[in-house]
C-alpha atoms as a PDB file:
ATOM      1  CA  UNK A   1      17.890  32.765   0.411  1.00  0.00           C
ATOM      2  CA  UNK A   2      20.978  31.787  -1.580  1.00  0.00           C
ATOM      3  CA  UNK A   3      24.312  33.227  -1.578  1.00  0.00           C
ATOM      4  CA  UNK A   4      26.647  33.312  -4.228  1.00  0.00           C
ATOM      5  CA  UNK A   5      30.886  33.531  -3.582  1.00  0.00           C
ATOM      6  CA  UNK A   6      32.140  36.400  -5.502  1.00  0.00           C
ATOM      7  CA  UNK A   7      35.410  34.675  -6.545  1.00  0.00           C
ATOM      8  CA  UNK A   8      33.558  31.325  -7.681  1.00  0.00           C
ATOM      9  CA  UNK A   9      30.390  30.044  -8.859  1.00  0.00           C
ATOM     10  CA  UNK A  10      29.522  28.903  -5.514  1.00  0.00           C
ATOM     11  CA  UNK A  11      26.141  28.957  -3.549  1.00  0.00           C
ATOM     12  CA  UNK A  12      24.981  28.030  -0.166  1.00  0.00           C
ATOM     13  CA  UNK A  13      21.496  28.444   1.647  1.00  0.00           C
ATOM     14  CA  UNK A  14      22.481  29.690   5.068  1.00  0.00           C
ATOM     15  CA  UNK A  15      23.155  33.223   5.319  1.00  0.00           C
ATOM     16  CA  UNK A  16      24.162  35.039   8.562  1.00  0.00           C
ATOM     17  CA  UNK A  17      23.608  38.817   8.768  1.00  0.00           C
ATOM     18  CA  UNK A  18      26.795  40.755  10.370  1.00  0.00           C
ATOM     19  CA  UNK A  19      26.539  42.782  13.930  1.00  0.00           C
ATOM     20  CA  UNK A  20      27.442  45.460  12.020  1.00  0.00           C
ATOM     21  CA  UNK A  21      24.894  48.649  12.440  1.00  0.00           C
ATOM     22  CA  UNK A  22      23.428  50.208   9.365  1.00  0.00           C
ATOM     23  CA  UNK A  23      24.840  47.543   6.992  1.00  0.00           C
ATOM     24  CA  UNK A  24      22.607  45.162   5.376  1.00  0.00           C
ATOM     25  CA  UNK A  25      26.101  42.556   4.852  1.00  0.00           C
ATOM     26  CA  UNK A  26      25.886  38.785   4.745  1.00  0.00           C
ATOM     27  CA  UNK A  27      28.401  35.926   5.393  1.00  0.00           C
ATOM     28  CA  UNK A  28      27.472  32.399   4.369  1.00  0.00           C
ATOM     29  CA  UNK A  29      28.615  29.638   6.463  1.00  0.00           C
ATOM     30  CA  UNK A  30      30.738  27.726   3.711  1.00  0.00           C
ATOM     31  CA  UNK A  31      30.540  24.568   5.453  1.00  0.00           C
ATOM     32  CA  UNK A  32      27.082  23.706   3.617  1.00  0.00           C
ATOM     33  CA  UNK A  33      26.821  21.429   0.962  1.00  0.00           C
ATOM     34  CA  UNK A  34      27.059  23.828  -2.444  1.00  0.00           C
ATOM     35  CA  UNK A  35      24.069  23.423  -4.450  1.00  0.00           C
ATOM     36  CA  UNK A  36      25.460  24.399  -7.817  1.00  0.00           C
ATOM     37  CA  UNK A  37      26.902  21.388  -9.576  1.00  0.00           C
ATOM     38  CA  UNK A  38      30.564  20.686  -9.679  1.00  0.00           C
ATOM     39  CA  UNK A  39      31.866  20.591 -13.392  1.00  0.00           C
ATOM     40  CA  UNK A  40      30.372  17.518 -15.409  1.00  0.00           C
ATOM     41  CA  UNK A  41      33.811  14.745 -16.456  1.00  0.00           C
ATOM     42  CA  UNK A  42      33.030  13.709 -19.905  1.00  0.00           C
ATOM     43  CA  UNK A  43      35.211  11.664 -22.095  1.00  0.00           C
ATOM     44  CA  UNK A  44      35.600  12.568 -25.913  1.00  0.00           C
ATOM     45  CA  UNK A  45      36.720  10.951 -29.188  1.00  0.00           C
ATOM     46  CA  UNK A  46      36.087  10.621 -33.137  1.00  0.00           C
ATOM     47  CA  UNK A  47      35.365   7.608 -34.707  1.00  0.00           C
ATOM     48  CA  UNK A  48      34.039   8.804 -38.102  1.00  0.00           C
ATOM     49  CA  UNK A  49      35.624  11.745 -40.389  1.00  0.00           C
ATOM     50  CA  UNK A  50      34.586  15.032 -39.082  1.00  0.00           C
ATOM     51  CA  UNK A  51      32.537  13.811 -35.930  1.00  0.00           C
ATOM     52  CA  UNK A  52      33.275  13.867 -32.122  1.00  0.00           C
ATOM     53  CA  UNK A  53      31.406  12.040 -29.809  1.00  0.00           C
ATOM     54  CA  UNK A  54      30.891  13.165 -26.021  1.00  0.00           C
ATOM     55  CA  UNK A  55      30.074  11.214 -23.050  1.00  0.00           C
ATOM     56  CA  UNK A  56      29.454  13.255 -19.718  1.00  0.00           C
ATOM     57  CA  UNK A  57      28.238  11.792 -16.326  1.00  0.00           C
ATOM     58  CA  UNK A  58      26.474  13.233 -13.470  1.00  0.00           C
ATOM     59  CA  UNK A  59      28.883  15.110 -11.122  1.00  0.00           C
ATOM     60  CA  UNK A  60      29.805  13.438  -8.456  1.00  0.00           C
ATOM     61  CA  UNK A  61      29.134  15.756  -5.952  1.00  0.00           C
ATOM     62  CA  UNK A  62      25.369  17.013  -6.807  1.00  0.00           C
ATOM     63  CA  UNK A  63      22.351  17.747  -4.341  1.00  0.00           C
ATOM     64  CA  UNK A  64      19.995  18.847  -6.812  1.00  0.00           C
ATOM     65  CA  UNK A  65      19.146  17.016 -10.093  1.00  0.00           C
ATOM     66  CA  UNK A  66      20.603  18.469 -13.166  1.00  0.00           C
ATOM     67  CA  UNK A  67      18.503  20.068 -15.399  1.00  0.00           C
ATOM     68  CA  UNK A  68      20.391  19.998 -18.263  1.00  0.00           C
ATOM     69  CA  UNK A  69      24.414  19.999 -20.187  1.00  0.00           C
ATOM     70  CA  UNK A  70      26.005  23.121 -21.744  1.00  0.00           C
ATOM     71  CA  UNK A  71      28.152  21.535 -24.315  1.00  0.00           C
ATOM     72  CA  UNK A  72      30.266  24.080 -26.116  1.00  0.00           C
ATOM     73  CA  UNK A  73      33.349  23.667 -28.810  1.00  0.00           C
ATOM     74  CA  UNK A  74      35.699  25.724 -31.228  1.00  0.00           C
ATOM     75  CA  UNK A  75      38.801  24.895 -32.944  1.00  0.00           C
ATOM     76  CA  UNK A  76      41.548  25.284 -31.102  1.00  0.00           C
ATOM     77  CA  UNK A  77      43.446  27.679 -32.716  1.00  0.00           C
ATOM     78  CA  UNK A  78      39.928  30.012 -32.251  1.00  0.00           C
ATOM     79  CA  UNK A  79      41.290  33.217 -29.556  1.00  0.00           C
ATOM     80  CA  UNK A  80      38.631  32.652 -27.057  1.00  0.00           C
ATOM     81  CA  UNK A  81      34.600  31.221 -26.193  1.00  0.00           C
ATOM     82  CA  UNK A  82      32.360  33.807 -27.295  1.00  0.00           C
ATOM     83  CA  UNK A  83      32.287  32.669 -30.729  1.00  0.00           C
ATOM     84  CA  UNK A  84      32.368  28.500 -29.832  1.00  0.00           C
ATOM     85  CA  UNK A  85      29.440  26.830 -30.973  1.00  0.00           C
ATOM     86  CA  UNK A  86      27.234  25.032 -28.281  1.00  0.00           C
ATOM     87  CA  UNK A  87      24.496  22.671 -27.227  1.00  0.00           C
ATOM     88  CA  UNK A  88      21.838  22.349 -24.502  1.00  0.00           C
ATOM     89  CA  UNK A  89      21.449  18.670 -23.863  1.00  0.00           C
ATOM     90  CA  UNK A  90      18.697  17.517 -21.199  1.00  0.00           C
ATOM     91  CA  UNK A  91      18.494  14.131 -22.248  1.00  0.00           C
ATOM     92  CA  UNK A  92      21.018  11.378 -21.976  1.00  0.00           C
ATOM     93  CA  UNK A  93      24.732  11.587 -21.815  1.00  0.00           C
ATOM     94  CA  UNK A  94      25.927  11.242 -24.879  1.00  0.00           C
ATOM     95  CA  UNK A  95      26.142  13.983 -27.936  1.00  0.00           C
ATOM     96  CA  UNK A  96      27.501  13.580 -31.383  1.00  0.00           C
ATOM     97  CA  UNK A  97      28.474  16.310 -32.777  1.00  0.00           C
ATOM     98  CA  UNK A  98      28.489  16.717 -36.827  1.00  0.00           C
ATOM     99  CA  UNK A  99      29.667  18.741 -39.394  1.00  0.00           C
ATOM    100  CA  UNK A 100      33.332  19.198 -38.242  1.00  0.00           C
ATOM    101  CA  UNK A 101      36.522  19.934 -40.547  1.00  0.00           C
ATOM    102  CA  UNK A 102      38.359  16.946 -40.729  1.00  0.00           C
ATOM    103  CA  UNK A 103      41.711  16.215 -39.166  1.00  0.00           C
ATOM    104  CA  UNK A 104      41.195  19.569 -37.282  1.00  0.00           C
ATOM    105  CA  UNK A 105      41.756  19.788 -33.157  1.00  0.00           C
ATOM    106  CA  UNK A 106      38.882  20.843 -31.265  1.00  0.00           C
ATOM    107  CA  UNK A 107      38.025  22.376 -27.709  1.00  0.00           C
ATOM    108  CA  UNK A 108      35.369  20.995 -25.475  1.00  0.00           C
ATOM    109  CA  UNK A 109      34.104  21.752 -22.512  1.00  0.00           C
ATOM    110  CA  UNK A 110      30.957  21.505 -20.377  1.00  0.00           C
ATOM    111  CA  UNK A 111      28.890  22.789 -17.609  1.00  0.00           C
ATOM    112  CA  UNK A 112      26.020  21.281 -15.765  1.00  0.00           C
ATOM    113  CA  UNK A 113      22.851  23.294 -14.635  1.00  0.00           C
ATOM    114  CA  UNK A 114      20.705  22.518 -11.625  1.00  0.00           C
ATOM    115  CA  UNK A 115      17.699  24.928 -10.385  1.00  0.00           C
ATOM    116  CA  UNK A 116      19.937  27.019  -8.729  1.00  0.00           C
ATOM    117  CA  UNK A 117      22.154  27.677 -11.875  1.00  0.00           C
ATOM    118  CA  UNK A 118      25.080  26.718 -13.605  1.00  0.00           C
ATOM    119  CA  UNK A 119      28.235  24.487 -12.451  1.00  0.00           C
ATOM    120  CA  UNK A 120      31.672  25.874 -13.416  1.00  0.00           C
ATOM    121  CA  UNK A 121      32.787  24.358 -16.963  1.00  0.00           C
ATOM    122  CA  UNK A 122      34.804  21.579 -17.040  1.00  0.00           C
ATOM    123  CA  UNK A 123      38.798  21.688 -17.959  1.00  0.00           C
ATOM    124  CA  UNK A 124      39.211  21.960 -21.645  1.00  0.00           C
ATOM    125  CA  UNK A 125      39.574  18.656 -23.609  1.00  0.00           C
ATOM    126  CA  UNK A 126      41.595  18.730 -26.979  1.00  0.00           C
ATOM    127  CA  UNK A 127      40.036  15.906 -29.722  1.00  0.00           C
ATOM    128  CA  UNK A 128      41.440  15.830 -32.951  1.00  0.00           C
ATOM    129  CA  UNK A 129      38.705  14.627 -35.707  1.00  0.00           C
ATOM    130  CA  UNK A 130      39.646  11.948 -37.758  1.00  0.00           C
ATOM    131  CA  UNK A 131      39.825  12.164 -41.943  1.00  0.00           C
ATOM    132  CA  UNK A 132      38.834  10.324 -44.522  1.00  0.00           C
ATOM    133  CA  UNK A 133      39.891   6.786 -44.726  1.00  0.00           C
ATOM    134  CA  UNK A 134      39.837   4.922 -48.230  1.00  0.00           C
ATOM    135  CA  UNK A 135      39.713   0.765 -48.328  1.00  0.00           C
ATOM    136  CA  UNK A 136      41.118  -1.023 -51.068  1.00  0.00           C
ATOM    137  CA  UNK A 137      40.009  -4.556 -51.832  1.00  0.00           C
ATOM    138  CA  UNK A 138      43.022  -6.674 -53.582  1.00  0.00           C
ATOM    139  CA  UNK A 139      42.857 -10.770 -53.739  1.00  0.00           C
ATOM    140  CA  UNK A 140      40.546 -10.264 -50.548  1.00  0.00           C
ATOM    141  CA  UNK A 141      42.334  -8.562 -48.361  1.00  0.00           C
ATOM    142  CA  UNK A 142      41.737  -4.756 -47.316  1.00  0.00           C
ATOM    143  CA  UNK A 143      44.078  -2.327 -47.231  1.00  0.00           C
ATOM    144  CA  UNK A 144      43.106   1.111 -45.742  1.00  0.00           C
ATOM    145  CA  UNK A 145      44.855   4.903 -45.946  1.00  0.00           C
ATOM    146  CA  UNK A 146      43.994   7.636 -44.097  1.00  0.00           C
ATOM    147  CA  UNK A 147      43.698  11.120 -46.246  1.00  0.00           C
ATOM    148  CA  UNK A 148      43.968  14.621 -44.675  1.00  0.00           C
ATOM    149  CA  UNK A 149      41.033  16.907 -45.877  1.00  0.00           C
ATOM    150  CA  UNK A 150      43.725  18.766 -48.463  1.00  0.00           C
ATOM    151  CA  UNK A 151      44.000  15.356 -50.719  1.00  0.00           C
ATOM    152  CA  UNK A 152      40.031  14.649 -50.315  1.00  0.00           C
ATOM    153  CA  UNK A 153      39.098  18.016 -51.608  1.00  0.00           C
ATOM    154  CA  UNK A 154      41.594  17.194 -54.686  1.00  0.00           C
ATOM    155  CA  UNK A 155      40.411  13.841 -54.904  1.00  0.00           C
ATOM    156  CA  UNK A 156      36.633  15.043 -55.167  1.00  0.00           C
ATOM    157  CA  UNK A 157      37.570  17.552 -57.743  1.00  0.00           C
ATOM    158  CA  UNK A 158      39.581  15.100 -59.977  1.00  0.00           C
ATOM    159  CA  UNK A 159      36.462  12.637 -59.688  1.00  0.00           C
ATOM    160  CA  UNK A 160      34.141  15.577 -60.859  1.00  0.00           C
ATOM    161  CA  UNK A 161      36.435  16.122 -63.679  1.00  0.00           C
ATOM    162  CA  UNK A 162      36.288  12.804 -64.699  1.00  0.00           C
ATOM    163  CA  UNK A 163      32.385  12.441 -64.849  1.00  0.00           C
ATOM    164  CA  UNK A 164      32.326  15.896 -66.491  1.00  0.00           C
ATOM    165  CA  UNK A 165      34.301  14.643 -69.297  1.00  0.00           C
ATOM    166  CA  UNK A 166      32.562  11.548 -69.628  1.00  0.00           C
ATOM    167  CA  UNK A 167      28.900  13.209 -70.007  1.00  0.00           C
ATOM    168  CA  UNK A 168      30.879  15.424 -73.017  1.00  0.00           C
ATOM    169  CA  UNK A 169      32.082  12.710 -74.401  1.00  0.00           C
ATOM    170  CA  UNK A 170      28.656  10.942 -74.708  1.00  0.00           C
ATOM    171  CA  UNK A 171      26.634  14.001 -75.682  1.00  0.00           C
ATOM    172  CA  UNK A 172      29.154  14.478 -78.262  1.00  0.00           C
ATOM    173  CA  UNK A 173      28.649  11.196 -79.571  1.00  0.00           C
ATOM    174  CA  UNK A 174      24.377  11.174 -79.083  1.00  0.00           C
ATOM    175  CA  UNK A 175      24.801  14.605 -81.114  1.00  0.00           C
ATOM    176  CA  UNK A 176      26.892  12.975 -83.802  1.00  0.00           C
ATOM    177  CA  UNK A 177      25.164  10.002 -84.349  1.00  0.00           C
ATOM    178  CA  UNK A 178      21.567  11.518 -84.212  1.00  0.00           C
END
Protein backbone atom coordinates (compact mmCIF):
# COMPACT_ATOMS: atom_id res chain seq x y z
CA UNK A 1 0.00 0.00 0.00
CA UNK A 2 1.29 3.44 -0.99
CA UNK A 3 1.03 6.62 0.75
CA UNK A 4 0.93 9.86 -0.64
CA UNK A 5 2.25 13.35 1.49
CA UNK A 6 -0.51 15.78 1.42
CA UNK A 7 1.78 18.84 1.01
CA UNK A 8 3.91 17.15 -1.92
CA UNK A 9 3.74 14.66 -4.54
CA UNK A 10 5.45 12.23 -2.45
CA UNK A 11 4.91 8.39 -1.95
CA UNK A 12 6.35 5.72 0.16
CA UNK A 13 5.40 1.91 0.63
CA UNK A 14 5.56 1.48 4.38
CA UNK A 15 2.64 2.55 6.21
CA UNK A 16 2.24 2.30 10.03
CA UNK A 17 -1.29 2.35 11.49
CA UNK A 18 -1.59 4.78 14.73
CA UNK A 19 -2.48 3.31 18.46
CA UNK A 20 -5.17 5.40 18.20
CA UNK A 21 -8.74 3.50 18.91
CA UNK A 22 -11.49 3.82 16.39
CA UNK A 23 -9.31 5.67 13.82
CA UNK A 24 -8.32 4.02 10.73
CA UNK A 25 -5.01 6.90 10.50
CA UNK A 26 -1.70 6.13 8.86
CA UNK A 27 1.87 7.59 9.18
CA UNK A 28 4.47 6.64 6.60
CA UNK A 29 7.93 6.26 7.70
CA UNK A 30 9.54 9.03 5.36
CA UNK A 31 12.84 7.56 5.54
CA UNK A 32 12.01 5.18 2.42
CA UNK A 33 13.22 5.74 -0.82
CA UNK A 34 10.15 7.86 -2.69
CA UNK A 35 9.01 6.04 -5.61
CA UNK A 36 7.60 8.92 -7.60
CA UNK A 37 10.27 10.47 -9.76
CA UNK A 38 12.03 13.62 -8.84
CA UNK A 39 11.46 16.40 -11.57
CA UNK A 40 13.20 15.46 -15.01
CA UNK A 41 16.49 18.49 -15.78
CA UNK A 42 16.19 19.16 -19.39
CA UNK A 43 18.10 21.71 -21.28
CA UNK A 44 16.31 23.89 -24.04
CA UNK A 45 17.19 26.05 -27.06
CA UNK A 46 16.16 27.19 -30.77
CA UNK A 47 18.21 26.74 -33.54
CA UNK A 48 15.74 27.27 -36.42
CA UNK A 49 12.92 30.17 -36.66
CA UNK A 50 10.00 29.22 -34.63
CA UNK A 51 11.36 25.82 -33.15
CA UNK A 52 12.63 24.80 -29.63
CA UNK A 53 14.36 21.82 -29.03
CA UNK A 54 14.26 19.88 -25.56
CA UNK A 55 16.62 17.52 -24.08
CA UNK A 56 15.53 15.85 -20.67
CA UNK A 57 17.45 13.03 -18.78
CA UNK A 58 16.41 10.45 -16.41
CA UNK A 59 16.14 11.85 -12.84
CA UNK A 60 18.70 11.21 -10.90
CA UNK A 61 17.11 9.90 -8.10
CA UNK A 62 14.54 7.16 -9.66
CA UNK A 63 13.64 3.53 -8.34
CA UNK A 64 11.19 2.73 -10.84
CA UNK A 65 11.65 3.13 -14.65
CA UNK A 66 9.91 6.01 -16.18
CA UNK A 67 7.16 5.42 -18.19
CA UNK A 68 7.00 8.33 -19.99
CA UNK A 69 7.71 12.73 -20.20
CA UNK A 70 4.94 15.34 -19.75
CA UNK A 71 6.31 18.11 -21.80
CA UNK A 72 4.16 21.19 -21.59
CA UNK A 73 4.73 25.03 -22.95
CA UNK A 74 2.92 28.51 -23.38
CA UNK A 75 4.15 31.86 -24.07
CA UNK A 76 5.19 33.54 -21.38
CA UNK A 77 3.15 36.32 -21.15
CA UNK A 78 0.07 33.40 -21.08
CA UNK A 79 -1.63 33.94 -17.05
CA UNK A 80 -1.24 30.40 -16.09
CA UNK A 81 -0.96 26.23 -17.33
CA UNK A 82 -4.33 25.17 -18.05
CA UNK A 83 -4.30 26.44 -21.44
CA UNK A 84 -0.24 25.42 -22.28
CA UNK A 85 0.02 23.06 -24.93
CA UNK A 86 1.73 19.63 -24.13
CA UNK A 87 3.30 16.36 -25.12
CA UNK A 88 3.54 12.76 -23.86
CA UNK A 89 6.93 11.52 -24.90
CA UNK A 90 7.87 7.73 -24.05
CA UNK A 91 10.57 7.45 -26.34
CA UNK A 92 13.94 9.09 -26.29
CA UNK A 93 14.96 12.33 -24.77
CA UNK A 94 14.77 14.68 -27.09
CA UNK A 95 11.48 16.68 -28.54
CA UNK A 96 11.29 19.33 -31.15
CA UNK A 97 8.72 21.26 -30.92
CA UNK A 98 7.20 23.13 -34.20
CA UNK A 99 5.01 25.64 -35.18
CA UNK A 100 6.07 28.44 -32.73
CA UNK A 101 5.75 32.39 -33.27
CA UNK A 102 8.98 33.59 -33.95
CA UNK A 103 11.14 35.74 -31.72
CA UNK A 104 8.48 35.01 -28.99
CA UNK A 105 9.64 33.71 -25.20
CA UNK A 106 8.32 30.52 -24.19
CA UNK A 107 7.68 28.45 -20.87
CA UNK A 108 8.74 24.89 -20.45
CA UNK A 109 8.50 22.59 -18.08
CA UNK A 110 8.35 18.83 -17.47
CA UNK A 111 7.33 16.00 -15.35
CA UNK A 112 8.32 12.41 -15.38
CA UNK A 113 5.83 9.45 -14.75
CA UNK A 114 6.72 6.10 -13.25
CA UNK A 115 3.94 3.30 -12.31
CA UNK A 116 3.23 4.89 -9.30
CA UNK A 117 2.43 8.34 -10.93
CA UNK A 118 3.72 11.53 -11.75
CA UNK A 119 7.06 13.43 -10.53
CA UNK A 120 6.61 17.11 -9.59
CA UNK A 121 7.32 19.41 -12.81
CA UNK A 122 10.45 20.76 -13.25
CA UNK A 123 11.34 24.71 -12.58
CA UNK A 124 10.17 26.75 -15.46
CA UNK A 125 12.71 27.38 -18.30
CA UNK A 126 12.31 30.67 -20.42
CA UNK A 127 13.60 30.04 -24.41
CA UNK A 128 13.18 32.69 -26.69
CA UNK A 129 12.62 31.29 -30.46
CA UNK A 130 14.76 32.58 -32.92
CA UNK A 131 13.42 34.63 -36.33
CA UNK A 132 14.04 34.59 -39.60
CA UNK A 133 17.51 35.02 -40.78
CA UNK A 134 18.18 36.21 -44.51
CA UNK A 135 21.88 35.46 -46.26
CA UNK A 136 23.15 37.61 -48.79
CA UNK A 137 25.78 36.38 -51.22
CA UNK A 138 28.15 39.46 -52.47
CA UNK A 139 31.76 38.70 -54.26
CA UNK A 140 31.49 35.34 -52.17
CA UNK A 141 31.13 36.23 -49.01
CA UNK A 142 27.80 35.87 -46.85
CA UNK A 143 26.36 38.30 -45.00
CA UNK A 144 23.37 37.36 -42.73
CA UNK A 145 20.43 39.62 -40.80
CA UNK A 146 18.21 38.50 -38.47
CA UNK A 147 14.35 39.77 -39.04
CA UNK A 148 11.72 39.90 -36.24
CA UNK A 149 8.38 38.22 -37.40
CA UNK A 150 6.80 42.04 -37.92
CA UNK A 151 9.33 42.72 -41.08
CA UNK A 152 8.84 38.92 -42.41
CA UNK A 153 5.13 39.23 -42.52
CA UNK A 154 5.78 42.65 -44.58
CA UNK A 155 8.38 41.15 -46.49
CA UNK A 156 6.03 38.14 -47.58
CA UNK A 157 3.31 40.52 -48.46
CA UNK A 158 5.53 42.87 -50.61
CA UNK A 159 6.86 39.58 -52.42
CA UNK A 160 3.13 38.54 -53.09
CA UNK A 161 2.55 41.90 -54.46
CA UNK A 162 5.22 41.67 -56.68
CA UNK A 163 4.28 38.24 -58.32
CA UNK A 164 0.66 39.49 -58.39
CA UNK A 165 1.61 42.26 -60.57
CA UNK A 166 3.77 40.36 -62.67
CA UNK A 167 1.01 37.57 -63.64
CA UNK A 168 -1.23 41.02 -64.63
CA UNK A 169 1.21 42.24 -66.45
CA UNK A 170 1.64 39.06 -68.61
CA UNK A 171 -2.04 38.21 -68.95
CA UNK A 172 -2.42 41.66 -70.07
CA UNK A 173 0.02 41.24 -72.64
CA UNK A 174 -1.16 37.26 -73.74
CA UNK A 175 -4.72 39.10 -73.98
CA UNK A 176 -3.35 41.86 -76.16
CA UNK A 177 -1.36 40.08 -78.40
CA UNK A 178 -3.83 37.10 -78.96
Amino acid sequence: MYCKSINSNKYCDNLHKTNEANTSHYTCDWDLPILVPAPPEFSVWSDEPGILIIKFGIPPISILPILEYRIEWKLTTDTDWHQARYHQASDGNEFVIHGLSFESDYSIRIAARNTVGYSNYSEEVVQRTKGLIAETVVDGSSVSSSFNSAVASALMADIFQHYVSILVLYLIIVFKYR
